[in-house]
PDB file of N, CA and C in Angstrom:
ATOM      1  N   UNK A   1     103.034   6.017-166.529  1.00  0.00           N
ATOM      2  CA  UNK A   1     101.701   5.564-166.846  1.00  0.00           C
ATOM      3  C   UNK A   1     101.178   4.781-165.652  1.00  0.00           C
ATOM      4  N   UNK A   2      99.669   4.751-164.986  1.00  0.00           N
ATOM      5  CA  UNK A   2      99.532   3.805-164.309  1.00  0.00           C
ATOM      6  C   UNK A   2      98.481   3.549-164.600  1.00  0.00           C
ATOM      7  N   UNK A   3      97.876   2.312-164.174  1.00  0.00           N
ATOM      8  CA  UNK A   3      97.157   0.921-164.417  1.00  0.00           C
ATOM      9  C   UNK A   3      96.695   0.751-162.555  1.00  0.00           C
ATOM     10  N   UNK A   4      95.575   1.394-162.685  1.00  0.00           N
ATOM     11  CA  UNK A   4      95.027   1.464-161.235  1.00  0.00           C
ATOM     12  C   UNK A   4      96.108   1.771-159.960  1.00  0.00           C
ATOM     13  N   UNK A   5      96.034   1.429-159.359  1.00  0.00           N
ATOM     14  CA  UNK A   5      97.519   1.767-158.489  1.00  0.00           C
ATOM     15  C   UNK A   5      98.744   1.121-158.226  1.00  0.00           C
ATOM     16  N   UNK A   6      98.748   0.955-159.906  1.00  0.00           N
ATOM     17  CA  UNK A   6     100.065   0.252-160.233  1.00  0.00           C
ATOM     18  C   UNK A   6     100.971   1.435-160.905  1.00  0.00           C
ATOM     19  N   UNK A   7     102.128   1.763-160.929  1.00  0.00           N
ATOM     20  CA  UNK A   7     102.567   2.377-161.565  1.00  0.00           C
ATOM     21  C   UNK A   7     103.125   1.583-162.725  1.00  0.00           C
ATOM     22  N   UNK A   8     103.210   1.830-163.978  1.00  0.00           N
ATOM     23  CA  UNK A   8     103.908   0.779-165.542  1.00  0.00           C
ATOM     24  C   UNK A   8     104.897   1.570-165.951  1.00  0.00           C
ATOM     25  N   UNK A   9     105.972   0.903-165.753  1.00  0.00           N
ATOM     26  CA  UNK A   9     107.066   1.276-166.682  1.00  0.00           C
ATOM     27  C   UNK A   9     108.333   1.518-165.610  1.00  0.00           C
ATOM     28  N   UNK A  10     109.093   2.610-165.332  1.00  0.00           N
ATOM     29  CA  UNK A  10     110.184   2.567-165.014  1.00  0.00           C
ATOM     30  C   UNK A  10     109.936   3.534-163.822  1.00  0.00           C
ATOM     31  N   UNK A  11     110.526   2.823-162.325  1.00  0.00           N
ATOM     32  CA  UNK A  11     110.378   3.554-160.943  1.00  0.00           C
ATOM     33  C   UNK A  11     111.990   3.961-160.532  1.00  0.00           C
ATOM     34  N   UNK A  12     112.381   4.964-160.302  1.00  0.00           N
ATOM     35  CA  UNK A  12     113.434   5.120-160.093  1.00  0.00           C
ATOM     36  C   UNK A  12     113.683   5.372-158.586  1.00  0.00           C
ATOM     37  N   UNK A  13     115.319   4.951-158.029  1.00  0.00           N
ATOM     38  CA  UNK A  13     115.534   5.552-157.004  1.00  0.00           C
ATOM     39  C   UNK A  13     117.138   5.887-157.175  1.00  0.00           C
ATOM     40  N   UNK A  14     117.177   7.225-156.648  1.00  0.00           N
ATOM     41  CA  UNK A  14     118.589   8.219-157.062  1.00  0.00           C
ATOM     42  C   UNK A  14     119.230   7.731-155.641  1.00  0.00           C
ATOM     43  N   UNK A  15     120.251   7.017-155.098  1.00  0.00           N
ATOM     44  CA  UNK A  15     121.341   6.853-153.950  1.00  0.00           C
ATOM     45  C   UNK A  15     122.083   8.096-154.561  1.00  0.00           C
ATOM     46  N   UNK A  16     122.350   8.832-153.541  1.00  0.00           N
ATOM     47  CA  UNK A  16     123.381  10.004-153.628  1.00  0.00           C
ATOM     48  C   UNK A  16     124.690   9.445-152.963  1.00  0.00           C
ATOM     49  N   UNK A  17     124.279   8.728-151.574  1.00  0.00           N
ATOM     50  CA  UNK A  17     125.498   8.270-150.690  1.00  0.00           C
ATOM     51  C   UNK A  17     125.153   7.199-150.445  1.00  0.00           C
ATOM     52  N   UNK A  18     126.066   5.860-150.075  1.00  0.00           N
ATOM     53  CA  UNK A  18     125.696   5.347-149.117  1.00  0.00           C
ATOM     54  C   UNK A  18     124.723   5.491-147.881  1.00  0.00           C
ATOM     55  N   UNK A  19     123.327   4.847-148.219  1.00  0.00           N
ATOM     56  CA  UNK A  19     122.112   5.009-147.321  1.00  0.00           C
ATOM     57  C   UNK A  19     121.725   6.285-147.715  1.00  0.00           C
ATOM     58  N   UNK A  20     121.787   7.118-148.422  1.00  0.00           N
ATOM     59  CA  UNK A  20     121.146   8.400-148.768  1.00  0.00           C
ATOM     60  C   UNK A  20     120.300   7.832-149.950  1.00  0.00           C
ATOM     61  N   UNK A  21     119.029   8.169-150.388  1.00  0.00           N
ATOM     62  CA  UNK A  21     118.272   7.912-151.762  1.00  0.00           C
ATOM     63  C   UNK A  21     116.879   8.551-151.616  1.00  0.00           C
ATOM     64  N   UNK A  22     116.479   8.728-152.885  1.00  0.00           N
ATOM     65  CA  UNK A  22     115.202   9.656-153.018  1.00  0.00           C
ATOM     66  C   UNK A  22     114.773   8.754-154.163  1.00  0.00           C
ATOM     67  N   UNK A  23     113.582   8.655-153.626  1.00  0.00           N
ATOM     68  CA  UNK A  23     112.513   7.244-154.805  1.00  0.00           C
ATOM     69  C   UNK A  23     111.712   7.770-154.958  1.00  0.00           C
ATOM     70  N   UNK A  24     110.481   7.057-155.342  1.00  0.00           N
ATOM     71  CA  UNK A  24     108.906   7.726-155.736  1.00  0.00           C
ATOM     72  C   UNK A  24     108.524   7.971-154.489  1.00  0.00           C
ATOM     73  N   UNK A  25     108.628   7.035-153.202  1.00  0.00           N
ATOM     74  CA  UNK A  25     107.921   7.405-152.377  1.00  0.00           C
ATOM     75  C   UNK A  25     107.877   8.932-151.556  1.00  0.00           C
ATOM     76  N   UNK A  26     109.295   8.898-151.692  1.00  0.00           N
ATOM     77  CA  UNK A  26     109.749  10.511-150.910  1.00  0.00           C
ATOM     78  C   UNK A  26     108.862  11.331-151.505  1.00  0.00           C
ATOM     79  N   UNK A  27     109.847  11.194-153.197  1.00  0.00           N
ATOM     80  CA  UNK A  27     108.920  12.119-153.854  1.00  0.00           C
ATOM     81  C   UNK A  27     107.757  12.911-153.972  1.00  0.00           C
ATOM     82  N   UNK A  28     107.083  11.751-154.087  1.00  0.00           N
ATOM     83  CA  UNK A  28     105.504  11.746-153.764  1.00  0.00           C
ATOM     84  C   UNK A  28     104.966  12.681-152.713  1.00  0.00           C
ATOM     85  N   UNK A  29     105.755  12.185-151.530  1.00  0.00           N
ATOM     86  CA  UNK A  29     105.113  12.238-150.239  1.00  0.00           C
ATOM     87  C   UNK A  29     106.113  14.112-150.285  1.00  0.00           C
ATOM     88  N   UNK A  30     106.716  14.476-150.753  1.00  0.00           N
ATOM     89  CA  UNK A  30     107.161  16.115-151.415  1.00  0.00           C
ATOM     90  C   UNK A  30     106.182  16.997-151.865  1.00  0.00           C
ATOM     91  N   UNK A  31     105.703  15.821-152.547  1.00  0.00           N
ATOM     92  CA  UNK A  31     104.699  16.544-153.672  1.00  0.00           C
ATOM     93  C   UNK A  31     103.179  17.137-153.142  1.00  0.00           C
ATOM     94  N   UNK A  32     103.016  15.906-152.330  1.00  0.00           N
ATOM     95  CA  UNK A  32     101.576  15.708-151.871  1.00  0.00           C
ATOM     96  C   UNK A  32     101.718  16.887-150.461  1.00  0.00           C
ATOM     97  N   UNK A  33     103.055  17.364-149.835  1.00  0.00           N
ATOM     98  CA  UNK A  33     103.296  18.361-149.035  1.00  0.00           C
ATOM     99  C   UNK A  33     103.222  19.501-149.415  1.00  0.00           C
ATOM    100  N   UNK A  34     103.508  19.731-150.696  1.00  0.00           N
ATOM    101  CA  UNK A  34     103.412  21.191-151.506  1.00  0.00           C
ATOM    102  C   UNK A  34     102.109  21.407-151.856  1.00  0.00           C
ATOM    103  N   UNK A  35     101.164  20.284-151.509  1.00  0.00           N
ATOM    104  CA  UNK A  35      99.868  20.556-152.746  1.00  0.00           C
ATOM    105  C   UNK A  35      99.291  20.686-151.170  1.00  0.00           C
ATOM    106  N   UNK A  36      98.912  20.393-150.457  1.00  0.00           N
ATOM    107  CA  UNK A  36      98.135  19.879-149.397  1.00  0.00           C
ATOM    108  C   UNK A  36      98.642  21.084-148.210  1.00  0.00           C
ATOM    109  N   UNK A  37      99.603  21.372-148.415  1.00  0.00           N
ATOM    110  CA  UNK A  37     100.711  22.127-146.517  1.00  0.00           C
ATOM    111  C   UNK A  37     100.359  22.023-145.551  1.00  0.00           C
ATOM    112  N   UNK A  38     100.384  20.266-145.719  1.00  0.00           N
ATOM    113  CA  UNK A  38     100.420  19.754-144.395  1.00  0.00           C
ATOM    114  C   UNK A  38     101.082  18.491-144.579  1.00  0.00           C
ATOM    115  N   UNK A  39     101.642  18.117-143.473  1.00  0.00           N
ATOM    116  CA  UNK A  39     102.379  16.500-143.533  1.00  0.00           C
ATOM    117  C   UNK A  39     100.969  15.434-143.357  1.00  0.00           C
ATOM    118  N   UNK A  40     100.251  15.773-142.450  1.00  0.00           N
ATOM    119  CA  UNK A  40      99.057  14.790-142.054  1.00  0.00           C
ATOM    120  C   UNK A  40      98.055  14.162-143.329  1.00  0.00           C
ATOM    121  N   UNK A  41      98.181  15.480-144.059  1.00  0.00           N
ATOM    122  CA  UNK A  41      97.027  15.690-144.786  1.00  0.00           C
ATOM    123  C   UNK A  41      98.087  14.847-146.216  1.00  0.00           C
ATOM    124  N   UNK A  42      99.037  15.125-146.291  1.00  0.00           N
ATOM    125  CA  UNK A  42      99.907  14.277-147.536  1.00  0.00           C
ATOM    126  C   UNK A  42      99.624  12.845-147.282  1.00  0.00           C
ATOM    127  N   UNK A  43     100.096  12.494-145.870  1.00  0.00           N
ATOM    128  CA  UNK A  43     100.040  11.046-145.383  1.00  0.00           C
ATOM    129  C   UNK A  43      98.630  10.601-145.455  1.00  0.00           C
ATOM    130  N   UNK A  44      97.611  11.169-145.262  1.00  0.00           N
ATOM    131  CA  UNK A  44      96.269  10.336-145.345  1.00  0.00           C
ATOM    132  C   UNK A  44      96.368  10.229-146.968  1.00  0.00           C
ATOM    133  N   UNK A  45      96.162  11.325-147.879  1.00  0.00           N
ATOM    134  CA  UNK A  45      96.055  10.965-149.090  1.00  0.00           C
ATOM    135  C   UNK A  45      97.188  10.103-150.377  1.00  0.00           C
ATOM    136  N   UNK A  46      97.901   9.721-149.039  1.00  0.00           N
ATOM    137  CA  UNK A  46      98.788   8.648-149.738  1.00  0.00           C
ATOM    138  C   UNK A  46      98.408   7.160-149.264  1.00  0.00           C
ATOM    139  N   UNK A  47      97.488   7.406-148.006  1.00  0.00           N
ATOM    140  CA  UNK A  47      97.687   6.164-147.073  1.00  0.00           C
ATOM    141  C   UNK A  47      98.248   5.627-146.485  1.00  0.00           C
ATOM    142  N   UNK A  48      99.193   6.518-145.976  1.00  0.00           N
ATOM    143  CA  UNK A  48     100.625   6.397-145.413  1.00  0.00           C
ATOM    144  C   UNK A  48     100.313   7.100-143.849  1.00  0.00           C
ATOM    145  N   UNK A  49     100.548   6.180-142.897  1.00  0.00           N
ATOM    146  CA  UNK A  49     100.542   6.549-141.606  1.00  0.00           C
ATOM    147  C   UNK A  49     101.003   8.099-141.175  1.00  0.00           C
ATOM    148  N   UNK A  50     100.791   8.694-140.469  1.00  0.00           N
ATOM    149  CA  UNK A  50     101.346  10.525-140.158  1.00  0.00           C
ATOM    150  C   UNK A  50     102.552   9.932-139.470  1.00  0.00           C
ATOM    151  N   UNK A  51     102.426   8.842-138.531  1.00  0.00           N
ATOM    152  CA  UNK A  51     104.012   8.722-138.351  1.00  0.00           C
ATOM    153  C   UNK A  51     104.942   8.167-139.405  1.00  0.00           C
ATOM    154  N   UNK A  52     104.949   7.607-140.505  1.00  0.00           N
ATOM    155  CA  UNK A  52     105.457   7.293-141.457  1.00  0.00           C
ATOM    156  C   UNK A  52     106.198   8.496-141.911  1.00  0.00           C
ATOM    157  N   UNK A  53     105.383   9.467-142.481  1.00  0.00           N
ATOM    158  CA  UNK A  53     105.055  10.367-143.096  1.00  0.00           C
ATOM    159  C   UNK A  53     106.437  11.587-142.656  1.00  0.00           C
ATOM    160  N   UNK A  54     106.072  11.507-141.264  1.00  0.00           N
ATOM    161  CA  UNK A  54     106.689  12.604-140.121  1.00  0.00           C
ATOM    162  C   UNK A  54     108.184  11.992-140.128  1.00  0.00           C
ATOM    163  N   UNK A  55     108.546  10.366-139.898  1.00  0.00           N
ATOM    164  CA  UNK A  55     109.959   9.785-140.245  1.00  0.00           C
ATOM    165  C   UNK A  55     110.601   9.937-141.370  1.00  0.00           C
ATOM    166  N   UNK A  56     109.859  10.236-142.318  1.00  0.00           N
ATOM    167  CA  UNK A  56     111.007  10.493-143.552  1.00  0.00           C
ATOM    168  C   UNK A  56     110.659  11.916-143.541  1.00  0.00           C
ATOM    169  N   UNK A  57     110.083  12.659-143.339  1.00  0.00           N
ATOM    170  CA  UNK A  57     110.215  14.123-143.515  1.00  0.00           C
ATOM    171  C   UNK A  57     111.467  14.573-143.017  1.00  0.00           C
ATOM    172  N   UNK A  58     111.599  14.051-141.180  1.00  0.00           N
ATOM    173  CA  UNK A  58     112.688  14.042-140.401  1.00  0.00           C
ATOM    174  C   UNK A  58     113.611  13.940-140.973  1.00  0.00           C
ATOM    175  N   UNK A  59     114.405  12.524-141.840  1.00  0.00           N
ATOM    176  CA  UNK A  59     115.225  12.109-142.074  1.00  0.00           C
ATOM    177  C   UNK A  59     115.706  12.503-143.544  1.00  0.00           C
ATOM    178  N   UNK A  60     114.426  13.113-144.411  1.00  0.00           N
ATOM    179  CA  UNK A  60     115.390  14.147-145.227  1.00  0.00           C
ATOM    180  C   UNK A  60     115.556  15.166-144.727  1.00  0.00           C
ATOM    181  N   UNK A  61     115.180  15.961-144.149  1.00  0.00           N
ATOM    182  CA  UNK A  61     115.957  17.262-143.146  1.00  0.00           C
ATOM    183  C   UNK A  61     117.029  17.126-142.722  1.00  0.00           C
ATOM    184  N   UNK A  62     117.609  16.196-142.745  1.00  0.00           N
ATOM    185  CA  UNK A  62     118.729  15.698-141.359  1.00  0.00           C
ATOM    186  C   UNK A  62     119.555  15.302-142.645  1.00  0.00           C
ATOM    187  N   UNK A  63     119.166  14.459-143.894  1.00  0.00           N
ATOM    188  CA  UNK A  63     120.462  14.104-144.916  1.00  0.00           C
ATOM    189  C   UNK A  63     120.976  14.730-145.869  1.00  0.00           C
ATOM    190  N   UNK A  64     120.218  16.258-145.534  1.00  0.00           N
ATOM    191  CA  UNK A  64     120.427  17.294-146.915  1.00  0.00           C
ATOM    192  C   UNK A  64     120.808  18.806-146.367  1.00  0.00           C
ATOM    193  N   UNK A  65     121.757  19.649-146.881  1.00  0.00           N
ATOM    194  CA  UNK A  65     122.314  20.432-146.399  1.00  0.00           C
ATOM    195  C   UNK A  65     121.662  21.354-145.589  1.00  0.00           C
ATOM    196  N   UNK A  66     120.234  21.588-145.690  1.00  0.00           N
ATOM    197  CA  UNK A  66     119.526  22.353-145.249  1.00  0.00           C
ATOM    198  C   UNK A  66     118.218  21.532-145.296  1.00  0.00           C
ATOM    199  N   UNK A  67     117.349  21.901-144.768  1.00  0.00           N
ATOM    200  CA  UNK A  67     115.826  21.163-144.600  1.00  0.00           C
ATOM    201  C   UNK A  67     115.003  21.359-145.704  1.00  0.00           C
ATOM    202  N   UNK A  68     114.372  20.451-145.993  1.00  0.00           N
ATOM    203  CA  UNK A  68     113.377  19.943-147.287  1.00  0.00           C
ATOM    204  C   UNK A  68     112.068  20.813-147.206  1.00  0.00           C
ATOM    205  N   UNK A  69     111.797  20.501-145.979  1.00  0.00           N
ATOM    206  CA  UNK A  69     109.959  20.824-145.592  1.00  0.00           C
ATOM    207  C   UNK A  69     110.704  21.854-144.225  1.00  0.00           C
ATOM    208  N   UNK A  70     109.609  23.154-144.371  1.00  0.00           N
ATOM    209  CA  UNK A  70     109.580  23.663-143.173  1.00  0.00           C
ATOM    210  C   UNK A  70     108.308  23.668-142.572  1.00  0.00           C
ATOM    211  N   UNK A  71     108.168  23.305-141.331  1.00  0.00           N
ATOM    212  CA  UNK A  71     107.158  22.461-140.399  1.00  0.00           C
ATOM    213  C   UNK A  71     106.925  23.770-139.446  1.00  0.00           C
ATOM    214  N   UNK A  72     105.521  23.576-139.371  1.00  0.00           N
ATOM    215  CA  UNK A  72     105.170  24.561-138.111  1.00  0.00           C
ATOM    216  C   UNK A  72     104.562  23.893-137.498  1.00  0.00           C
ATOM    217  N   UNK A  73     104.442  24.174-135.936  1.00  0.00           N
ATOM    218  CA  UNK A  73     103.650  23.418-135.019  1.00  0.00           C
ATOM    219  C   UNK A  73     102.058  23.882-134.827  1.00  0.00           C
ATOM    220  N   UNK A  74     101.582  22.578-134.921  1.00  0.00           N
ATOM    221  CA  UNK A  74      99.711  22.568-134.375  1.00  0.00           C
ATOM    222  C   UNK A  74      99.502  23.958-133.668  1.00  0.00           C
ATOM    223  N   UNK A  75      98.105  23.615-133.363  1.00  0.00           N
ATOM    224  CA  UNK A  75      97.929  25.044-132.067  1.00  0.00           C
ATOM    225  C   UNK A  75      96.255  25.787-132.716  1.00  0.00           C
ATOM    226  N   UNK A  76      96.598  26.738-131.805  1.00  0.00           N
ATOM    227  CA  UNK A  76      95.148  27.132-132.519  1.00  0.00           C
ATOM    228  C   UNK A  76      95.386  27.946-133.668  1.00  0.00           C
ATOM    229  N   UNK A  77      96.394  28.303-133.951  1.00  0.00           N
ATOM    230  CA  UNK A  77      96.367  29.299-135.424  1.00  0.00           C
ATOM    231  C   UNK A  77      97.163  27.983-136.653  1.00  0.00           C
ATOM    232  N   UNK A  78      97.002  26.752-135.595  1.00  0.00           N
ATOM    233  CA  UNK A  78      97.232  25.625-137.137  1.00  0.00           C
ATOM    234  C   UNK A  78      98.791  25.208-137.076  1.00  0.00           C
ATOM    235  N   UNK A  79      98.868  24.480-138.024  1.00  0.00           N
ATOM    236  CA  UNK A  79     100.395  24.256-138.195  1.00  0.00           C
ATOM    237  C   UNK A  79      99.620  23.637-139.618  1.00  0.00           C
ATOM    238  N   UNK A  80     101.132  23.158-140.299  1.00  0.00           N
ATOM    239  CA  UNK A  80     101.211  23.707-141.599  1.00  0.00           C
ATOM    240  C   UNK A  80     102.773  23.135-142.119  1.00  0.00           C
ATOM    241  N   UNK A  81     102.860  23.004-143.406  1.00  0.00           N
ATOM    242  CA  UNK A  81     104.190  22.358-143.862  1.00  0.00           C
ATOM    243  C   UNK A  81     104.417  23.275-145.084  1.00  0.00           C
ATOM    244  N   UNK A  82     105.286  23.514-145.189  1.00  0.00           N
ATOM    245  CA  UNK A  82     105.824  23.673-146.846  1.00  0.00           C
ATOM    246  C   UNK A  82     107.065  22.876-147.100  1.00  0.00           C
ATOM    247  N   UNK A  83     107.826  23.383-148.394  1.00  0.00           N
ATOM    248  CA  UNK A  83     108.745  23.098-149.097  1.00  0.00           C
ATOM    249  C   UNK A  83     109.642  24.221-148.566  1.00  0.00           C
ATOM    250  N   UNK A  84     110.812  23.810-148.837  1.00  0.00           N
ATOM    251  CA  UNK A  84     111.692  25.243-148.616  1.00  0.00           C
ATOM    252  C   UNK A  84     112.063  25.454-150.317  1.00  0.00           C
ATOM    253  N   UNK A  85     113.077  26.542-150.489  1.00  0.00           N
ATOM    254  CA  UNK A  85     113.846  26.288-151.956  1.00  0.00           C
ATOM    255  C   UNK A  85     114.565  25.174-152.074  1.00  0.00           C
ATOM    256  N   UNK A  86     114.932  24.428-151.205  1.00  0.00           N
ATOM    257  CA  UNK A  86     116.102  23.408-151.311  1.00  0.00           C
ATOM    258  C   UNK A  86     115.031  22.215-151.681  1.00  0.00           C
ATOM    259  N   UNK A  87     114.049  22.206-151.124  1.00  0.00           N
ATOM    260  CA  UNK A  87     112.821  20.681-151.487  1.00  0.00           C
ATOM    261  C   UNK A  87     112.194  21.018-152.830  1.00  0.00           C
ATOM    262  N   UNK A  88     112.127  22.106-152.862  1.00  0.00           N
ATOM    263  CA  UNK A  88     111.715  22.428-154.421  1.00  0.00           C
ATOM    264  C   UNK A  88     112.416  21.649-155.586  1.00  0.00           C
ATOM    265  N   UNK A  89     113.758  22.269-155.193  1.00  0.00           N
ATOM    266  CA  UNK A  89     114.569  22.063-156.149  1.00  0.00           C
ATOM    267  C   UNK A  89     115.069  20.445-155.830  1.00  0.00           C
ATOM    268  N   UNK A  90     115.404  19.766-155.173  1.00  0.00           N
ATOM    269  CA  UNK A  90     114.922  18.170-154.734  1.00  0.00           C
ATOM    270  C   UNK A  90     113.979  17.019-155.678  1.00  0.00           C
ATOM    271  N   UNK A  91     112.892  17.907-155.318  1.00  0.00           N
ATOM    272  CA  UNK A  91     111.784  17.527-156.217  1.00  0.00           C
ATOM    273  C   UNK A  91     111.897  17.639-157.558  1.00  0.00           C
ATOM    274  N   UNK A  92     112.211  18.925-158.133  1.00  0.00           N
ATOM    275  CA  UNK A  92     112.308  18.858-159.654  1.00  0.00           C
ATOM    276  C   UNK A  92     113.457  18.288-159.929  1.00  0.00           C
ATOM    277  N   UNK A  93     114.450  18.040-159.589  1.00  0.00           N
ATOM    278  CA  UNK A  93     115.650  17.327-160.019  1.00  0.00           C
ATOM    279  C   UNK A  93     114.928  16.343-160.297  1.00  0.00           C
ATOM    280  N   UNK A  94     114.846  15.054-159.220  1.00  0.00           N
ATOM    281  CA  UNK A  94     113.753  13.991-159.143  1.00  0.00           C
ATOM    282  C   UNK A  94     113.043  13.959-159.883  1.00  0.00           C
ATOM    283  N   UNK A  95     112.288  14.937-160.140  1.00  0.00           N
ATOM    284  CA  UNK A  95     111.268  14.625-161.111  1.00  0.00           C
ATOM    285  C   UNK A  95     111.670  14.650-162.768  1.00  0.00           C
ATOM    286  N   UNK A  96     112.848  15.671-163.231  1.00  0.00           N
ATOM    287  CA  UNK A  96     113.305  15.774-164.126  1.00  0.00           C
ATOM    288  C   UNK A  96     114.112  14.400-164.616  1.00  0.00           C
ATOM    289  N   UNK A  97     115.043  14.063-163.791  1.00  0.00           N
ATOM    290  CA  UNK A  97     115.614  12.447-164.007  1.00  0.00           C
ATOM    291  C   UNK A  97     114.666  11.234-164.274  1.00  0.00           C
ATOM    292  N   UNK A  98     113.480  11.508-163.571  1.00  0.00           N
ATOM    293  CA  UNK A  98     112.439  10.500-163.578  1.00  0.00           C
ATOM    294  C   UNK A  98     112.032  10.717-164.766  1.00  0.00           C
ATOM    295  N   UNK A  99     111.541  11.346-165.692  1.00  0.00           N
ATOM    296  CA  UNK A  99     111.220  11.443-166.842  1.00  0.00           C
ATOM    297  C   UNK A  99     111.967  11.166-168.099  1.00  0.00           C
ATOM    298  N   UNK A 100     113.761  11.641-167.681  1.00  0.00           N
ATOM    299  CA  UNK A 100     115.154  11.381-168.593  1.00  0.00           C
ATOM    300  C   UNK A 100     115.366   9.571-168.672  1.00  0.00           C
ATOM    301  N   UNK A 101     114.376   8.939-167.610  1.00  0.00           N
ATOM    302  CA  UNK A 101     114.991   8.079-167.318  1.00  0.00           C
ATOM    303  C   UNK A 101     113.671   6.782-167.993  1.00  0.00           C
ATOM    304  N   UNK A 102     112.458   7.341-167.847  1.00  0.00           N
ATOM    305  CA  UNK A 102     111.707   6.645-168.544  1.00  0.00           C
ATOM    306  C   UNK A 102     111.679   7.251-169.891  1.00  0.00           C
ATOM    307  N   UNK A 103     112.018   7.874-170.735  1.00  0.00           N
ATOM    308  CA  UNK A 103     112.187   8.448-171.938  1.00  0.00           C
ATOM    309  C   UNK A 103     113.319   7.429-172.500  1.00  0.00           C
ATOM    310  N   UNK A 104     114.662   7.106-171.874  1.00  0.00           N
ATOM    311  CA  UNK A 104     115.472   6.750-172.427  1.00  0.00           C
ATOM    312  C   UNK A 104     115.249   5.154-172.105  1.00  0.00           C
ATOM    313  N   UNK A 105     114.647   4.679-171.221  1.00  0.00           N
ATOM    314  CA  UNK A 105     113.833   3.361-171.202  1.00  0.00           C
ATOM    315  C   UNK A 105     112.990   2.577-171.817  1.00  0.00           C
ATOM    316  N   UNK A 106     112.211   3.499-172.675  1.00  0.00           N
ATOM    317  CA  UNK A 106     110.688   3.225-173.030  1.00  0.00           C
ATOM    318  C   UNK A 106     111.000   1.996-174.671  1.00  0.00           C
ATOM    319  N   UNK A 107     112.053   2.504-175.751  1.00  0.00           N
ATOM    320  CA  UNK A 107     112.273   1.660-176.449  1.00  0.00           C
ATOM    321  C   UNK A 107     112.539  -0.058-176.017  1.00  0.00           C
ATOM    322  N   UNK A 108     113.196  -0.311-174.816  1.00  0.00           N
ATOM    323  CA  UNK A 108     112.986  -1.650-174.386  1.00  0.00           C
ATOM    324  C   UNK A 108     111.731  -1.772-173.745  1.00  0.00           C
ATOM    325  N   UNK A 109     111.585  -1.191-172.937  1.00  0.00           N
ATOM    326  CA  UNK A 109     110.312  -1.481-172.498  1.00  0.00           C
ATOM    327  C   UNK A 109     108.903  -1.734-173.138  1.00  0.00           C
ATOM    328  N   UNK A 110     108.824  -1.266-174.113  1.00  0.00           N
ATOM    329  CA  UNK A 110     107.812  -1.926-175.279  1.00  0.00           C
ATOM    330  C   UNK A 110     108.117  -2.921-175.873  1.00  0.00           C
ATOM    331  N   UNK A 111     109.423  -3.462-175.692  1.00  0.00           N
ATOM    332  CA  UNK A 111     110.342  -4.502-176.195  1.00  0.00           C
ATOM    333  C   UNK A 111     109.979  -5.602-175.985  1.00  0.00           C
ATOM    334  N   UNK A 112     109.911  -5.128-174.322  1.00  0.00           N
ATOM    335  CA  UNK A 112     109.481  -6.209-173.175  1.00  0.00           C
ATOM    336  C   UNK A 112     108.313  -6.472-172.925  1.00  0.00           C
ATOM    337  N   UNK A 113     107.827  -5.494-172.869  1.00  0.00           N
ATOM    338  CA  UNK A 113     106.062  -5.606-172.825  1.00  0.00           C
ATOM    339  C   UNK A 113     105.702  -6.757-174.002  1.00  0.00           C
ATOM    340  N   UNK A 114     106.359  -6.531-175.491  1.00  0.00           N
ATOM    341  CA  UNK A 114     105.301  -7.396-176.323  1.00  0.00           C
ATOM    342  C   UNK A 114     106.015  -9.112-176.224  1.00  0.00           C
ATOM    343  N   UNK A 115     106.963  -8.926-175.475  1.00  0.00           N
ATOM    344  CA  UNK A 115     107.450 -10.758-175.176  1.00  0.00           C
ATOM    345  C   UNK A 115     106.511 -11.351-173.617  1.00  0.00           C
ATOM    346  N   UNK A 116     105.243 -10.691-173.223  1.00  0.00           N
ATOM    347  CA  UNK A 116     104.332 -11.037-172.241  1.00  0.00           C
ATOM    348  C   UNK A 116     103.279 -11.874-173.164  1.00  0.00           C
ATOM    349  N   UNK A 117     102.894 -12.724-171.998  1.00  0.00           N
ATOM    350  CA  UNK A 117     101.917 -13.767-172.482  1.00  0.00           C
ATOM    351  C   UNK A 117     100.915 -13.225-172.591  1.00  0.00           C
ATOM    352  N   UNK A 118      99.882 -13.408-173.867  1.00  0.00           N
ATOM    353  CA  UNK A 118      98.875 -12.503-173.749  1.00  0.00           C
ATOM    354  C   UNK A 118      97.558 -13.099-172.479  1.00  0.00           C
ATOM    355  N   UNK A 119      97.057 -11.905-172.359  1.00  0.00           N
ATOM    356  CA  UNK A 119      96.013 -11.432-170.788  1.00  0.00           C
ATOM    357  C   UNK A 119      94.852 -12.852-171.404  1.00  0.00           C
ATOM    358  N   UNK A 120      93.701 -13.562-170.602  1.00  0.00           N
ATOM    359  CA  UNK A 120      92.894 -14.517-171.198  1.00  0.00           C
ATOM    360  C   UNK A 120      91.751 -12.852-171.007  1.00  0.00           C
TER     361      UNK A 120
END
């Protein structure tokens, strides 16, 4: 659920290894690559710097058996990003846990919510 550009309720991040992990932000910035196929164009509509953007693209390529995003270079016929099968399937894992995980959360979390001071 979110509350302007807050996200409410439960944010997850999956550590696979030591220093290995996939959070919302990756995620996101997955998502916004599949919709958009482009890295630049993900990073502006996240607000996230293109070099930001371009460092974790890098660095999941490099921590996963095969590459996440396949990247083509600028030029005059464009460049361009996708997903491979392996970021696909990345993503929906991620996204599937993210949902297992606020589903099985949500009974405390309304728990918690109604022990807040009420808003003036």
């Amino acid at each position: 659920m979110k509350a302007g550009n807050v996200t409410l309720g439960v944010r997850l991040r999956v550590v696979l290894e030591r220093g290995i992990a996939i959070g919302p932000g990756k995620a996101d910035l997955l998502e916004a690559i599949a919709a958009t196929g482009s890295i630049a164009a993900a990073a502006r509509g996240m607000g996230m710097s293109y070099k930001r953007a371009w460092l974790l693209v890098e660095t999941m390529n490099a921590l996963f058996r095969a590459p996440l995003v396949d990247c083509a270079k600028g030029g005059r016929a464009g460049g361009g990003a996708t997903l491979t099968a392996l970021g696909d399937d990345v993503l929906a894992a991620y996204r599937r846990m993210e949902e297992a995980a606020a589903s099985a959360a949500a009974p405390e979390l309304a728990r918690l919510r109604r022990t807040l001071a009420r808003r003036r």
